[in-house]
C-alpha atoms as a PDB file:
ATOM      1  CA  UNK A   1     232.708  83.760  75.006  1.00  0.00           C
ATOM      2  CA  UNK A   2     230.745  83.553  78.027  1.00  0.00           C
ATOM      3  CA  UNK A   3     228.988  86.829  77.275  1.00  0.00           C
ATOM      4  CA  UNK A   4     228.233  85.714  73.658  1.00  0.00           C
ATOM      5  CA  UNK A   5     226.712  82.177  75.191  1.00  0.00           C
ATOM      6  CA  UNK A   6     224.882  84.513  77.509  1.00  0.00           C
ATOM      7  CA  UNK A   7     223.473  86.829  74.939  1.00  0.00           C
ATOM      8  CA  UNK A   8     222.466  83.196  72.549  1.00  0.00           C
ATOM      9  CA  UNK A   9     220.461  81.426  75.581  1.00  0.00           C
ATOM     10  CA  UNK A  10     218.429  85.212  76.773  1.00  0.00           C
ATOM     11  CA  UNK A  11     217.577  85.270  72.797  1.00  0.00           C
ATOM     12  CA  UNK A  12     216.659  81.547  72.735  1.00  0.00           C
ATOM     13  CA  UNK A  13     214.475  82.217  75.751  1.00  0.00           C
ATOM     14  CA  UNK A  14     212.995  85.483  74.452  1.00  0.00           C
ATOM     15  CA  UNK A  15     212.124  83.343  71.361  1.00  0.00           C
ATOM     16  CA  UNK A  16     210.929  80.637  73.470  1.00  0.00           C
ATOM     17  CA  UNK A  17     208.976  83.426  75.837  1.00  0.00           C
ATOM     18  CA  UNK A  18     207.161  84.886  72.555  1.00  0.00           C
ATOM     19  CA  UNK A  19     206.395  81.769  70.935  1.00  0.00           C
ATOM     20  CA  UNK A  20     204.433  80.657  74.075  1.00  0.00           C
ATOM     21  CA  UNK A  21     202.880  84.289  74.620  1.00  0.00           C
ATOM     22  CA  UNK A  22     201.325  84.141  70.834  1.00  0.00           C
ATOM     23  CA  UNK A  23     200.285  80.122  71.187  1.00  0.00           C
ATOM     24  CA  UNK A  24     198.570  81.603  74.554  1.00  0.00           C
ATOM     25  CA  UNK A  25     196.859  84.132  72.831  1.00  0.00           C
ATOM     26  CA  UNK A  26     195.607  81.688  70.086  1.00  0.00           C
ATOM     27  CA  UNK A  27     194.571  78.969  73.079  1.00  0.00           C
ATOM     28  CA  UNK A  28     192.118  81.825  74.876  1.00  0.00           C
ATOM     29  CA  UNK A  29     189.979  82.176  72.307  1.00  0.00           C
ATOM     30  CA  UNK A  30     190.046  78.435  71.119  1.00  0.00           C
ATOM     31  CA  UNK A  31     189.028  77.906  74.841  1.00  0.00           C
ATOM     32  CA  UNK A  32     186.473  80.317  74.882  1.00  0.00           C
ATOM     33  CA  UNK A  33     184.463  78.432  71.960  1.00  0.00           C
ATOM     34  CA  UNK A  34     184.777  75.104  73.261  1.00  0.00           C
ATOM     35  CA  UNK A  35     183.328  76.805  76.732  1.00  0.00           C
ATOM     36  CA  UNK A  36     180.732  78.210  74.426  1.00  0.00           C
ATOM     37  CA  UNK A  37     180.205  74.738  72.335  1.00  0.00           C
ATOM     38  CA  UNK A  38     179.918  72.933  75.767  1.00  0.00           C
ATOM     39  CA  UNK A  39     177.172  74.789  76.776  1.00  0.00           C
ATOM     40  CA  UNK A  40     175.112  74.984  73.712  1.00  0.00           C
ATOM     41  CA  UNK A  41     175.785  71.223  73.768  1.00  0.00           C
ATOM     42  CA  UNK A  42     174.544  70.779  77.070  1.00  0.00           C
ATOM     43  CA  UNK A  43     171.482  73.110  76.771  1.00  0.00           C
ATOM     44  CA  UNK A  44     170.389  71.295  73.070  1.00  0.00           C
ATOM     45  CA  UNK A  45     170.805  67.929  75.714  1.00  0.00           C
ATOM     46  CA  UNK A  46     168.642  69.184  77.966  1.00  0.00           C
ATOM     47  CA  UNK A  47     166.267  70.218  75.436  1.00  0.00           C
ATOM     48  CA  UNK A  48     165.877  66.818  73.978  1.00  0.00           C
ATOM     49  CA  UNK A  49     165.423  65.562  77.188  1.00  0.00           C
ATOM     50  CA  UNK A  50     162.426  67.177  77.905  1.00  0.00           C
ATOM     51  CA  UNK A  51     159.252  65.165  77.207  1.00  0.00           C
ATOM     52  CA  UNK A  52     155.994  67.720  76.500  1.00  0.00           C
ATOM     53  CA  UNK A  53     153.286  68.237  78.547  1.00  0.00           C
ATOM     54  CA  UNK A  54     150.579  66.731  75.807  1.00  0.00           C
ATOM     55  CA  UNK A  55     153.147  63.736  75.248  1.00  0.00           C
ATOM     56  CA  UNK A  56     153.527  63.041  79.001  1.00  0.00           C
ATOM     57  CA  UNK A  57     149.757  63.139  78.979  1.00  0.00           C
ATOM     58  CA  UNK A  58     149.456  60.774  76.253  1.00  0.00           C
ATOM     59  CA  UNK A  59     151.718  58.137  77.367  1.00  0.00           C
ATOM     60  CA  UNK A  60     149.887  58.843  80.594  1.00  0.00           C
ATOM     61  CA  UNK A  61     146.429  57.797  79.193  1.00  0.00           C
ATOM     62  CA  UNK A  62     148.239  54.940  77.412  1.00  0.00           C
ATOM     63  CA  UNK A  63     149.933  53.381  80.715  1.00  0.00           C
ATOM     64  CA  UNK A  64     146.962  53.590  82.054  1.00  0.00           C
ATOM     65  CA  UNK A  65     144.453  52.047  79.379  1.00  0.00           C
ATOM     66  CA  UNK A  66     147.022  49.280  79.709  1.00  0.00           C
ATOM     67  CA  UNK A  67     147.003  48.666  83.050  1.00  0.00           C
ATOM     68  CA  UNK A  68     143.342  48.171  82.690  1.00  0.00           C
ATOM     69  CA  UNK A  69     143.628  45.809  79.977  1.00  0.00           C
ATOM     70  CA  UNK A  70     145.967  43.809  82.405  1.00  0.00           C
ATOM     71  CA  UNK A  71     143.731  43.618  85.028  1.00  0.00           C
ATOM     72  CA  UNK A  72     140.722  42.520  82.570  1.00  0.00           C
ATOM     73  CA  UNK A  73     142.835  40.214  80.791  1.00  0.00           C
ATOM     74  CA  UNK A  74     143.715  38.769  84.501  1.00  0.00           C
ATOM     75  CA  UNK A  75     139.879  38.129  85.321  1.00  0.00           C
ATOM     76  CA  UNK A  76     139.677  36.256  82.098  1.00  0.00           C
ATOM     77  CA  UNK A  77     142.695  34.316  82.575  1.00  0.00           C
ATOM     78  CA  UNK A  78     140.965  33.688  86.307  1.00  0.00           C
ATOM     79  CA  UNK A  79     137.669  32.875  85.241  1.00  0.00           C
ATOM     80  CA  UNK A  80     138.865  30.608  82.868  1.00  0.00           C
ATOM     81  CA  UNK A  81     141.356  28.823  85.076  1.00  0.00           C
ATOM     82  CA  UNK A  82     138.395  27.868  86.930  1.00  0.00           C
ATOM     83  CA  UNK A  83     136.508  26.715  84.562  1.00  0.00           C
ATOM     84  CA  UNK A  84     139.008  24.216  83.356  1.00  0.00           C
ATOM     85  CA  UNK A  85     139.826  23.370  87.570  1.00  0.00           C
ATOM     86  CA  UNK A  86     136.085  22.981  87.277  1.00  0.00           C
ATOM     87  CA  UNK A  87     135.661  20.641  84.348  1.00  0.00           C
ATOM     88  CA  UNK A  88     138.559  18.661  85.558  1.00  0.00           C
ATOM     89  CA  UNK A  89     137.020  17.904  88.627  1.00  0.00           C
ATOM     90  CA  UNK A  90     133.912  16.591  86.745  1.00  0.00           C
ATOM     91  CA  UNK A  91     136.021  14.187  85.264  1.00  0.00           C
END
């Protein structure tokens, strides 16, 4: 009886043994794409990431034409605080 029991578990854990050889086989390649998605993921991330020269130059020119607007529209706001510190002091 023993040696029959014996004989069942070695053939359950053959079974057991091959089952988790072929899901291993399966997994490797399975892992091997989502390696291989992960990094064409990361590279199209990267991509659209990058900002192009002439589009870093055009913000570029439009940060700065806005800075100068800021600085006129500061004068005016200046000279025209003034004028009303002025005229209230005429009054």
């Amino acid at each position: 009886m023993s040696d029959q029991a014996d004989r069942a578990a070695t053939e359950l854990v053959e079974g057991v043994v091959k089952q988790l050889s072929a899901l291993s086989r399966q997994l490797c390649p399975a892992q091997r794409d989502l390696e291989h998605l992960a990094k064409i993921i990361a590279k199209r991330e990267a991509d659209a990431s990058r900002v192009s020269k002439e589009d870093f130059d055009e913000l570029t020119s439009e940060h700065d034409k806005l800075k100068h607007q800021i600085v006129e529209l500061k004068e005016v706001h200046k000279s025209k605080q003034e004028k009303i510190e002025e005229l209230s002091a005429q009054n």
